[in-house]
C-alpha atoms as a PDB file:
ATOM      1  CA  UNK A   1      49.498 142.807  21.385  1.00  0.00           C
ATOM      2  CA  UNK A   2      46.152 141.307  22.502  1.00  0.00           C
ATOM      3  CA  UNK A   3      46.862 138.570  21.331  1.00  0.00           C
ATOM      4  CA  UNK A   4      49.600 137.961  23.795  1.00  0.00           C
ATOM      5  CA  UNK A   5      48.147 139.325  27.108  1.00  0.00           C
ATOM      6  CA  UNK A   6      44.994 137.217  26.505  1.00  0.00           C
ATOM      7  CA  UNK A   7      47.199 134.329  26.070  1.00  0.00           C
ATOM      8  CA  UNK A   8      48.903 135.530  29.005  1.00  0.00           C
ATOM      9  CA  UNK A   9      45.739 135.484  31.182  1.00  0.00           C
ATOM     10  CA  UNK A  10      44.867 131.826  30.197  1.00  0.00           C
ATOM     11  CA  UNK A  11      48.113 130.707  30.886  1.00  0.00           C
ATOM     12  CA  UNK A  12      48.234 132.464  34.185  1.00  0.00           C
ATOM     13  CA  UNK A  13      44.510 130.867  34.775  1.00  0.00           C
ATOM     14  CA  UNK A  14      45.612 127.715  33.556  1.00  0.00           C
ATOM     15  CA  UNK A  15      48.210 127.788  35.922  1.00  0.00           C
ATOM     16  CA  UNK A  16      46.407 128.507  38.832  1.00  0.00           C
ATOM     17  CA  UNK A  17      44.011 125.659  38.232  1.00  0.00           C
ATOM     18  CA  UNK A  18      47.065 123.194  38.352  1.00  0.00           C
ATOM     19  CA  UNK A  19      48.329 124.301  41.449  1.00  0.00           C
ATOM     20  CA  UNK A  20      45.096 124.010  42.711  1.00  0.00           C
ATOM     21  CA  UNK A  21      44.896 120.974  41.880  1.00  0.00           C
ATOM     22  CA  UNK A  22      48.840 119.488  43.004  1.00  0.00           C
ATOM     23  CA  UNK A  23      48.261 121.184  46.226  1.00  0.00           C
ATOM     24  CA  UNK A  24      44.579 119.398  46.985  1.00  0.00           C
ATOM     25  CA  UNK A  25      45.929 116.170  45.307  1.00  0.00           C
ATOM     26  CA  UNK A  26      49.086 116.321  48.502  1.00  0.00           C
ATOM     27  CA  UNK A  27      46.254 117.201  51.211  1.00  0.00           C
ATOM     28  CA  UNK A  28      44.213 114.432  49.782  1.00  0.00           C
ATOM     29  CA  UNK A  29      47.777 112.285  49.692  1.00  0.00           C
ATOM     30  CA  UNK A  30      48.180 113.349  53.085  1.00  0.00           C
ATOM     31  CA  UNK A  31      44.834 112.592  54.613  1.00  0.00           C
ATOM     32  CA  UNK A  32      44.662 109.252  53.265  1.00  0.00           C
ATOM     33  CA  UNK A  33      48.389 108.468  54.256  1.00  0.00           C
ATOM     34  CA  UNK A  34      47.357 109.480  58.258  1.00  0.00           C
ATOM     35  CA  UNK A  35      43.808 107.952  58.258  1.00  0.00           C
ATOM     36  CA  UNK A  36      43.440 105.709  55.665  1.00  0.00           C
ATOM     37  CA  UNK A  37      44.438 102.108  57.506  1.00  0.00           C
ATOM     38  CA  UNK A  38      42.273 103.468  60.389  1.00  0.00           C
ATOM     39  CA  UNK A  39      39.421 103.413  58.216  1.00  0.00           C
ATOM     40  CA  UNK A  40      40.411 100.104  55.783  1.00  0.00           C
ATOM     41  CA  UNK A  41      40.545  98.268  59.718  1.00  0.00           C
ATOM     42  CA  UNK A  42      37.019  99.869  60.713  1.00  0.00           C
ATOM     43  CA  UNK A  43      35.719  99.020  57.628  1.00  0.00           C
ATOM     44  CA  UNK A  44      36.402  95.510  58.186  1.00  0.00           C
ATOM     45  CA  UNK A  45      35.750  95.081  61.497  1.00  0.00           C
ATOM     46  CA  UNK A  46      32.736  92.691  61.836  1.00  0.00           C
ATOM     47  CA  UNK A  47      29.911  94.251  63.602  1.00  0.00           C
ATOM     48  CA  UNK A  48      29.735  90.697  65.982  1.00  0.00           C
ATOM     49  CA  UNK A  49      33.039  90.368  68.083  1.00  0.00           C
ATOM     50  CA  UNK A  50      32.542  86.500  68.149  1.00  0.00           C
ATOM     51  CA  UNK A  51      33.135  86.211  64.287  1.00  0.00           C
ATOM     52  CA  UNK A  52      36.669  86.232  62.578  1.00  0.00           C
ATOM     53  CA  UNK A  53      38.078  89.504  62.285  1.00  0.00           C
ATOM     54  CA  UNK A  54      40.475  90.594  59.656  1.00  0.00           C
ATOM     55  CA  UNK A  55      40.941  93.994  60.825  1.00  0.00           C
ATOM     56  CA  UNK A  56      44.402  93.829  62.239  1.00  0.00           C
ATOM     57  CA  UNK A  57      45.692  91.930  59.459  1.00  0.00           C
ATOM     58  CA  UNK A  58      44.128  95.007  56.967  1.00  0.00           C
ATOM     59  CA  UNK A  59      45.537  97.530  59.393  1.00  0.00           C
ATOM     60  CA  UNK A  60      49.060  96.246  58.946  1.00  0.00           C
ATOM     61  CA  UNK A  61      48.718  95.551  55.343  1.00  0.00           C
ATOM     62  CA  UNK A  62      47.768  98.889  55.020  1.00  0.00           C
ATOM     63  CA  UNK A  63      50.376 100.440  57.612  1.00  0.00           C
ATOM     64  CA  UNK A  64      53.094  98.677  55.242  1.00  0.00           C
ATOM     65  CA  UNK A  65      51.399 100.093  51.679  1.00  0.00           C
ATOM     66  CA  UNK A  66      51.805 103.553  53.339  1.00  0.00           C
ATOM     67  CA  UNK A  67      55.220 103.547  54.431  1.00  0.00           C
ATOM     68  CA  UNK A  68      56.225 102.249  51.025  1.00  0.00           C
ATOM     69  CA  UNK A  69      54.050 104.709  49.243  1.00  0.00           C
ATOM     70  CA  UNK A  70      55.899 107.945  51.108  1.00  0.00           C
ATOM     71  CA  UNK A  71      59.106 106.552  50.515  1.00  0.00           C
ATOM     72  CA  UNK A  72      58.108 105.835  46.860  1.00  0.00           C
ATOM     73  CA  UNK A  73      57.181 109.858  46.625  1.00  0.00           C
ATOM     74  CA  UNK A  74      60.242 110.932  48.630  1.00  0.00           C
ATOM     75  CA  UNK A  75      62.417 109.257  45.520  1.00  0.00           C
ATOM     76  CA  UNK A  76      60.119 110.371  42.963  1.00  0.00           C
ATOM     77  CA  UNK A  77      60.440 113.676  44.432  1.00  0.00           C
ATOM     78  CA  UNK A  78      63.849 113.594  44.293  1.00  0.00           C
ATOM     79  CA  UNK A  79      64.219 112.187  41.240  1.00  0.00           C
ATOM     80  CA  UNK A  80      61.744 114.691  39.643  1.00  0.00           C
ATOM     81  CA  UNK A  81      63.981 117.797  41.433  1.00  0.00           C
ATOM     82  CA  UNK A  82      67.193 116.753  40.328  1.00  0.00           C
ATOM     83  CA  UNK A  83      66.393 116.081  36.707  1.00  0.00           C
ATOM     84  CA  UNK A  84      64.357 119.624  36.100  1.00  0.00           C
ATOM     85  CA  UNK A  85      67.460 121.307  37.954  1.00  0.00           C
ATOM     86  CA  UNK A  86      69.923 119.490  35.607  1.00  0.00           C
ATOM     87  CA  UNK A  87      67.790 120.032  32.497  1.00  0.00           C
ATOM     88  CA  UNK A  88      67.324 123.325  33.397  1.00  0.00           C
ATOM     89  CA  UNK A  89      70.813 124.128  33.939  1.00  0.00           C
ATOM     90  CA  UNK A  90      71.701 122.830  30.364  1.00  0.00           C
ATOM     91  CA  UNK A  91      69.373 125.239  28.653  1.00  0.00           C
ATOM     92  CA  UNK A  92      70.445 127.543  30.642  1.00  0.00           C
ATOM     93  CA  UNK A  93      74.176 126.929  29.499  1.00  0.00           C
ATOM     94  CA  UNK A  94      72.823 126.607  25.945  1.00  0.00           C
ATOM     95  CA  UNK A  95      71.252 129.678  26.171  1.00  0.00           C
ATOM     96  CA  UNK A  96      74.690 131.845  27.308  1.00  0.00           C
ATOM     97  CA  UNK A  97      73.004 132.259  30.891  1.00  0.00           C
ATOM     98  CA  UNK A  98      74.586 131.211  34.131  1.00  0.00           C
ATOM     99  CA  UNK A  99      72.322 128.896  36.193  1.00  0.00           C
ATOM    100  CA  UNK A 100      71.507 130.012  39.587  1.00  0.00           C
ATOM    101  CA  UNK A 101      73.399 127.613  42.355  1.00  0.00           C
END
């Protein structure tokens, strides 16, 4: 028996780490999603205005990498959701249970 509820707690701690972590890896998505070409275009903005600038060029680049990237983790989302609710709804069959939905 104490086996299992010490088990128990590290799962439970275990668990809490990793949503820890997926929640500060989506505000660190996030952040870099809203300010990230603002700071790539800074960051290569020449400190003389009479030299050639690249900035706008990074900034769009950039602007274009973002969009693709949240559309890529909309799908992958998506993707991700629908396979765990199928897979889970075929153990759940296996297993004599009805699936909730």
């Amino acid at each position: 028996m104490a086996e299992t509820r010490s088990s128990s707690w590290v799962w439970g701690m275990w668990r809490g780490v990793a949503v820890q972590l997926a929640v500060g890896a989506a505000i660190g998505f996030i952040a870099t999603c809203f300010f990230g070409p603002g700071l790539l275009g800074w960051w290569y903005e020449p400190p003389v205005k009479e030299v050639f600038s690249c900035a706008s060029s990074v900034r769009s680049a950039i602007s274009q990498f973002v969009v693709m990237q949240l559309i890529s983790a909309a799908v992958g989302g998506s993707l991700v959701l629908i396979i765990v609710a199928l897979v889970r709804r075929r153990f759940a069959k296996r297993a004599g249970v009805s699936a909730p939905g």
